[in-house]
C-alpha atoms as a PDB file:
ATOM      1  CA  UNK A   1     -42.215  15.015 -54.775  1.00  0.00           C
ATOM      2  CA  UNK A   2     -45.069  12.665 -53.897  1.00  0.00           C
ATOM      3  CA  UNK A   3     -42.838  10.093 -52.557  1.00  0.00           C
ATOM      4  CA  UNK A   4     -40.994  12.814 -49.947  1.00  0.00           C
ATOM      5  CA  UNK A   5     -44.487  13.910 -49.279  1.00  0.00           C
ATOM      6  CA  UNK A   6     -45.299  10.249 -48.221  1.00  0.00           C
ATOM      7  CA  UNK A   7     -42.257   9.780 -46.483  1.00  0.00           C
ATOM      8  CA  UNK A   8     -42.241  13.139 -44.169  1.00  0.00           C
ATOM      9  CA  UNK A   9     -46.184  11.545 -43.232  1.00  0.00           C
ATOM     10  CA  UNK A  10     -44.720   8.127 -42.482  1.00  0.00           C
ATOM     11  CA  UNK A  11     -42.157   9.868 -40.066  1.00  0.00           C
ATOM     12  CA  UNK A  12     -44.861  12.379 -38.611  1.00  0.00           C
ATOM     13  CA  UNK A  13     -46.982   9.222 -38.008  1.00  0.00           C
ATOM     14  CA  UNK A  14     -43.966   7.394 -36.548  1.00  0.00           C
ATOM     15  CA  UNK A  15     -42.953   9.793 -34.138  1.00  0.00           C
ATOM     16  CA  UNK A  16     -46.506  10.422 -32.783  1.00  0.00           C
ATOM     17  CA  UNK A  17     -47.550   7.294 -32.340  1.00  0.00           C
ATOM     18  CA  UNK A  18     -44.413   5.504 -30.648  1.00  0.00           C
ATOM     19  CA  UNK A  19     -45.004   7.855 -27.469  1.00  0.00           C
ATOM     20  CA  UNK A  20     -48.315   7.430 -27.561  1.00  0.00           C
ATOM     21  CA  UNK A  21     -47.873   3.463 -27.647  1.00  0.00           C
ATOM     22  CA  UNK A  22     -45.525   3.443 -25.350  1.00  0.00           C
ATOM     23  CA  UNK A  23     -47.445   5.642 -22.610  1.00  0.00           C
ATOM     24  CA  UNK A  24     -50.150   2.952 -23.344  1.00  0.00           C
ATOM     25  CA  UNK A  25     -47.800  -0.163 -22.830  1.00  0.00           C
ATOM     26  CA  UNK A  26     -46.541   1.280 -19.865  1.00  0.00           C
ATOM     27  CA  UNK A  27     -50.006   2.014 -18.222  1.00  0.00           C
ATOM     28  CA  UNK A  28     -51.043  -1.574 -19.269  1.00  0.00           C
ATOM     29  CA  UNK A  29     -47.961  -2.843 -17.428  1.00  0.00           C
ATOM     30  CA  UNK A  30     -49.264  -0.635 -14.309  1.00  0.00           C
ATOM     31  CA  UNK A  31     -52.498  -2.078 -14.313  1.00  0.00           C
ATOM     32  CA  UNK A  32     -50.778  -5.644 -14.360  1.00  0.00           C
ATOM     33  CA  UNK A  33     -49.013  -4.935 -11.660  1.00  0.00           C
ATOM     34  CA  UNK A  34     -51.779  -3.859  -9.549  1.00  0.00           C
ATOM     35  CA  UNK A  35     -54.096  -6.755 -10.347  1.00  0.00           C
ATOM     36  CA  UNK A  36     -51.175  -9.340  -9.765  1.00  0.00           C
ATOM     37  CA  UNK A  37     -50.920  -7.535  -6.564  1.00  0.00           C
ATOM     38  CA  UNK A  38     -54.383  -8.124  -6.375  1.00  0.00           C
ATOM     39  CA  UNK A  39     -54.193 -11.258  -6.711  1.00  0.00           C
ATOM     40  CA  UNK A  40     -51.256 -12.491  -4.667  1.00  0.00           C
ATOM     41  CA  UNK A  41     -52.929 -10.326  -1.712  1.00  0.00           C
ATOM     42  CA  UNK A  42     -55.815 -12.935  -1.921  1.00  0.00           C
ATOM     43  CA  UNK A  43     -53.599 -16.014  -1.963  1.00  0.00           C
ATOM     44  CA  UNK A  44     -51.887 -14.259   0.929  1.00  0.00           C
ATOM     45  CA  UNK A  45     -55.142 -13.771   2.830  1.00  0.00           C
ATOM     46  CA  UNK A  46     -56.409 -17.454   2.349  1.00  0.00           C
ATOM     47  CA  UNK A  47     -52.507 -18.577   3.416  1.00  0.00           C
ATOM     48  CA  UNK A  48     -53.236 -16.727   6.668  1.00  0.00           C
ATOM     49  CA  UNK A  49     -57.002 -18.111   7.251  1.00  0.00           C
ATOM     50  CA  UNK A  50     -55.707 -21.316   6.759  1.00  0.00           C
ATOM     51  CA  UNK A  51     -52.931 -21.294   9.359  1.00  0.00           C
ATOM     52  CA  UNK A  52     -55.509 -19.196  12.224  1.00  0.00           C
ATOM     53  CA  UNK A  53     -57.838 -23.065  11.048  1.00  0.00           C
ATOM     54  CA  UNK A  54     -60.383 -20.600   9.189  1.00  0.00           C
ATOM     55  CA  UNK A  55     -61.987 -22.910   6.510  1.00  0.00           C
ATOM     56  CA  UNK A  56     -64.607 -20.271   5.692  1.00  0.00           C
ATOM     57  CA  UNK A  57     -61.975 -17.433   5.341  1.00  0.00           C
ATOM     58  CA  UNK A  58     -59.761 -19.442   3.132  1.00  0.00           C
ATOM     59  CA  UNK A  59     -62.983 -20.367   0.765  1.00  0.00           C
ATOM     60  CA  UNK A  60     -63.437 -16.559   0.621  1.00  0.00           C
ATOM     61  CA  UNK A  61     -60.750 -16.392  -1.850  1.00  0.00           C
ATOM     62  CA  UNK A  62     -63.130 -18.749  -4.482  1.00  0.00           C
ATOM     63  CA  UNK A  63     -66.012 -17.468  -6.362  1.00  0.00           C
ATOM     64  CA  UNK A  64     -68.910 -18.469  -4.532  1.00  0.00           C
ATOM     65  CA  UNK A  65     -70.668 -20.504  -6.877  1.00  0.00           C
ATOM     66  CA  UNK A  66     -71.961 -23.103  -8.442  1.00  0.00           C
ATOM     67  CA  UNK A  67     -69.860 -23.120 -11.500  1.00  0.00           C
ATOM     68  CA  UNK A  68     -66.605 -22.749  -9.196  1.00  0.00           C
ATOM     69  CA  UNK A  69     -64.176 -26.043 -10.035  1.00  0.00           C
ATOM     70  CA  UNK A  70     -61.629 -27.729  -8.042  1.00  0.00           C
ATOM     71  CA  UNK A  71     -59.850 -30.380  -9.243  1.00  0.00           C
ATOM     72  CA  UNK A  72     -57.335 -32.451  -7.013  1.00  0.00           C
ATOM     73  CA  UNK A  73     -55.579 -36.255  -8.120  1.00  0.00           C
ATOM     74  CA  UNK A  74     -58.177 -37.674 -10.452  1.00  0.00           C
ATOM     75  CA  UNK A  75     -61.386 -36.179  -8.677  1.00  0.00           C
ATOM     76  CA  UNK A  76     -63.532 -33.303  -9.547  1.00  0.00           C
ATOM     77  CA  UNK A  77     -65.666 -30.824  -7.310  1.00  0.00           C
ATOM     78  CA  UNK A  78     -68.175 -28.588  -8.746  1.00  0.00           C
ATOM     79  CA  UNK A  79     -68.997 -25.547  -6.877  1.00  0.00           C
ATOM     80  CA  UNK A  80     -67.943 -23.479  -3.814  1.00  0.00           C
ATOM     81  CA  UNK A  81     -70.211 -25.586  -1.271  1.00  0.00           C
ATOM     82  CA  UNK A  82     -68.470 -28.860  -2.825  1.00  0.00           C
ATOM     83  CA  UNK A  83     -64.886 -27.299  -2.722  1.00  0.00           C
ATOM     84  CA  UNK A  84     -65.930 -26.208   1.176  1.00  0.00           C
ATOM     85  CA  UNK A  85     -66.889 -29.870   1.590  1.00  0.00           C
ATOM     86  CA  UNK A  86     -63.905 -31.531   0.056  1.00  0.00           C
ATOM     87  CA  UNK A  87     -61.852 -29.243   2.683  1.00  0.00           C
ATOM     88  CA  UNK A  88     -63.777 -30.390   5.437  1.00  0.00           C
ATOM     89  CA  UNK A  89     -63.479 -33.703   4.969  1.00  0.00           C
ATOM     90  CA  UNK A  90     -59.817 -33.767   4.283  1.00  0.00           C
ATOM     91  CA  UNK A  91     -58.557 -31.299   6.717  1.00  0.00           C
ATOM     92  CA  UNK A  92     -60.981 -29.937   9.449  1.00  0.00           C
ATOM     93  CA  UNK A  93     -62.685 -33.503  10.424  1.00  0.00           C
ATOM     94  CA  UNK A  94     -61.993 -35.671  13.165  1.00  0.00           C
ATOM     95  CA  UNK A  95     -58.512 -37.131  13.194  1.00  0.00           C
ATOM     96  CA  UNK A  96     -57.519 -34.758  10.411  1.00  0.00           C
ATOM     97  CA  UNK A  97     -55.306 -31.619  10.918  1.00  0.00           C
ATOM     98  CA  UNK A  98     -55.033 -28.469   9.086  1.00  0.00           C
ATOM     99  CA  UNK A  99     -51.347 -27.813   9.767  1.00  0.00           C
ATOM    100  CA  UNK A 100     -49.258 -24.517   8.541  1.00  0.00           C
ATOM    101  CA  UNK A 101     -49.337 -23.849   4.865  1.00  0.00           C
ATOM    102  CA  UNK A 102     -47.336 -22.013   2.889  1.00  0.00           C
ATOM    103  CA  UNK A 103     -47.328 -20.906  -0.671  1.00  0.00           C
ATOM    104  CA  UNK A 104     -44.106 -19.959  -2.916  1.00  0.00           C
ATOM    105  CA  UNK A 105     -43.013 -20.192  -6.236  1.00  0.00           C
ATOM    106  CA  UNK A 106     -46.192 -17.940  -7.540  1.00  0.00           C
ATOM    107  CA  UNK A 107     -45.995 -16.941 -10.933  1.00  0.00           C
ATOM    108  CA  UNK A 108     -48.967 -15.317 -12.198  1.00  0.00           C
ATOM    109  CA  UNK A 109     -49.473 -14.360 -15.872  1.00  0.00           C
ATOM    110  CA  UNK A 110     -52.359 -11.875 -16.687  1.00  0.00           C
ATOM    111  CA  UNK A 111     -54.731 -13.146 -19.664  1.00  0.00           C
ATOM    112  CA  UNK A 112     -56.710 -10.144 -20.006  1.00  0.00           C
ATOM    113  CA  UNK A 113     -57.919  -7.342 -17.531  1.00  0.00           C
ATOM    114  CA  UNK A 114     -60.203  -9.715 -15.403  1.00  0.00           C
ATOM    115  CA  UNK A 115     -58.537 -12.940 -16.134  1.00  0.00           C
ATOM    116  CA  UNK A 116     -55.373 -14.791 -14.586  1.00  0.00           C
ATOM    117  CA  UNK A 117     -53.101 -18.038 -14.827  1.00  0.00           C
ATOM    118  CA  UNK A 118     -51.314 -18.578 -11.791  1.00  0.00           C
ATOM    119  CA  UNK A 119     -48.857 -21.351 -11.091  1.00  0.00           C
ATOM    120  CA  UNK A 120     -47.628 -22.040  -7.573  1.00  0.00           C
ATOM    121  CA  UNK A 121     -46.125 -24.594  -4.948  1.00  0.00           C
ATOM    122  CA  UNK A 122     -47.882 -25.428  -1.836  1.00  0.00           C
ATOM    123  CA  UNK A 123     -46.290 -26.614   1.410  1.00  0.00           C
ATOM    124  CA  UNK A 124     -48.425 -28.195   4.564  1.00  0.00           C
ATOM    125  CA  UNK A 125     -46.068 -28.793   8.095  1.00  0.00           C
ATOM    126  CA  UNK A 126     -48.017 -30.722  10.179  1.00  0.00           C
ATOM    127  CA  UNK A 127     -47.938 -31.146  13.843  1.00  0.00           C
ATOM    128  CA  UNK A 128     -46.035 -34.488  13.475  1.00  0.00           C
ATOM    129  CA  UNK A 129     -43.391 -33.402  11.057  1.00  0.00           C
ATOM    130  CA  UNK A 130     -45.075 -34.866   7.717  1.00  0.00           C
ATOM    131  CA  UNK A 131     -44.772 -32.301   4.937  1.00  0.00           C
ATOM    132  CA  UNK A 132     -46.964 -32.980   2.038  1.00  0.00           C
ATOM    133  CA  UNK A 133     -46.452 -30.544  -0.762  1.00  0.00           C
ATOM    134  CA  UNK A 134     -47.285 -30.362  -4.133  1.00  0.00           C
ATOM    135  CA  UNK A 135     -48.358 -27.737  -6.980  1.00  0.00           C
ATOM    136  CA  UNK A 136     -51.253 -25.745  -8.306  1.00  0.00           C
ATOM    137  CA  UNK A 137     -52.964 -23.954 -11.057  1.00  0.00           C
ATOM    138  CA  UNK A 138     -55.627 -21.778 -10.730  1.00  0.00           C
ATOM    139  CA  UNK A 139     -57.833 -19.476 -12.840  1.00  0.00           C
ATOM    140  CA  UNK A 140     -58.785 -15.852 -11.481  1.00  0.00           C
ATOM    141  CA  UNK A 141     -61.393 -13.837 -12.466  1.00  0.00           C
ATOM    142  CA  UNK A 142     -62.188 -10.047 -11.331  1.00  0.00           C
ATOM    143  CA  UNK A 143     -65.914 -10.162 -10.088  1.00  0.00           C
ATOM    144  CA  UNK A 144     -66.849  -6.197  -8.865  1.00  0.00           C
ATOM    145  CA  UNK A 145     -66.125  -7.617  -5.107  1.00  0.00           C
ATOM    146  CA  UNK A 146     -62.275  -8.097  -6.388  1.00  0.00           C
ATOM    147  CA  UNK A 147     -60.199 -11.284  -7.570  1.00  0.00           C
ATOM    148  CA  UNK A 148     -61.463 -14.758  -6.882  1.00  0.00           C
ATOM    149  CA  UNK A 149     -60.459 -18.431  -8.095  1.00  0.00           C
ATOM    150  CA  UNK A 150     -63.207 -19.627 -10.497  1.00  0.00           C
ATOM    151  CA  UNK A 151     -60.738 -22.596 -10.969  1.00  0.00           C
ATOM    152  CA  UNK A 152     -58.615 -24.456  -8.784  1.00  0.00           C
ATOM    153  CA  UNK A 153     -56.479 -27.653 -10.077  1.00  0.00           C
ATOM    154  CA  UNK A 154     -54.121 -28.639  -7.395  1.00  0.00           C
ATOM    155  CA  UNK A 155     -51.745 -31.509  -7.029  1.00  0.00           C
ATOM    156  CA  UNK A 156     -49.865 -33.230  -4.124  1.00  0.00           C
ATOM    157  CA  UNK A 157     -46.321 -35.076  -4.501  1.00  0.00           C
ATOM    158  CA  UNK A 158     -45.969 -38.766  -4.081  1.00  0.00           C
END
């Protein structure tokens, strides 16, 4: 008798709790969905500063701060004003071109509720033909003002 007692409360238990679960997977997988969205709306909105030659609009998609890092071949920048810098220098100074970029291949992988992984490719057409492409990784965080890169570690092909 005890052991059909147990039993009939392991199937009650069962059978109220898988919905239950399940209704909570699938609003976790909504909530995913809506901060990858999130997220590849702000790559999409530096993408599009970048080709109008808006430095300062592209850096809007980075935390602005001083704990912000960006690491590209075998150098490191520390903080939004360095990152900015870095930019500058290799892009919006004399003799230097922005060109047309272009991301693909995003893959972003949630870590938590205000923390993502995502993995991309990155494309620049210059003016004279050259293409220099290469990949990235970058770490999101969401700040109350929405989804920024607290880390950026981006490489270019040889």
């Amino acid at each position: 008798m005890r052991d059909r007692f147990v039993l009939c409360c392991c199937f009650f238990l069962f059978f109220l709790c898988v919905p239950l679960l399940s209704g909570q997977s699938a609003m976790n997988h909504s909530n995913d969905d809506g901060a990858k969205a999130g997220i590849e709306h702000v790559l999409r909105v530096q993408q599009e500063a970048w080709n109008r030659h808006d430095l300062e609009g592209f850096m809007a998609g980075y935390w602005n701060s001083p704990e912000l890092t960006f690491f590209s071949g075998a150098t490191e920048h520390h903080g939004w004003q360095a990152t900015l810098d870095r930019y500058r220098a290799a892009y919006a100074s004399p003799g230097h071109e922005m060109g047309k970029l272009d991301f693909s291949d995003l893959g972003i992988e949630m870590l938590g509720a205000d923390a993502a992984f995502v993995r991309g490719a990155w494309l620049l057409t210059m003016p004279d033909g050259k293409t220099p492409h290469g990949l990235f990784t970058l770490v999101f965080r969401r700040f109350p003002e929405g989804w920024k890169i607290v880390h950026d570690h981006t490489s270019a092909a040889q």
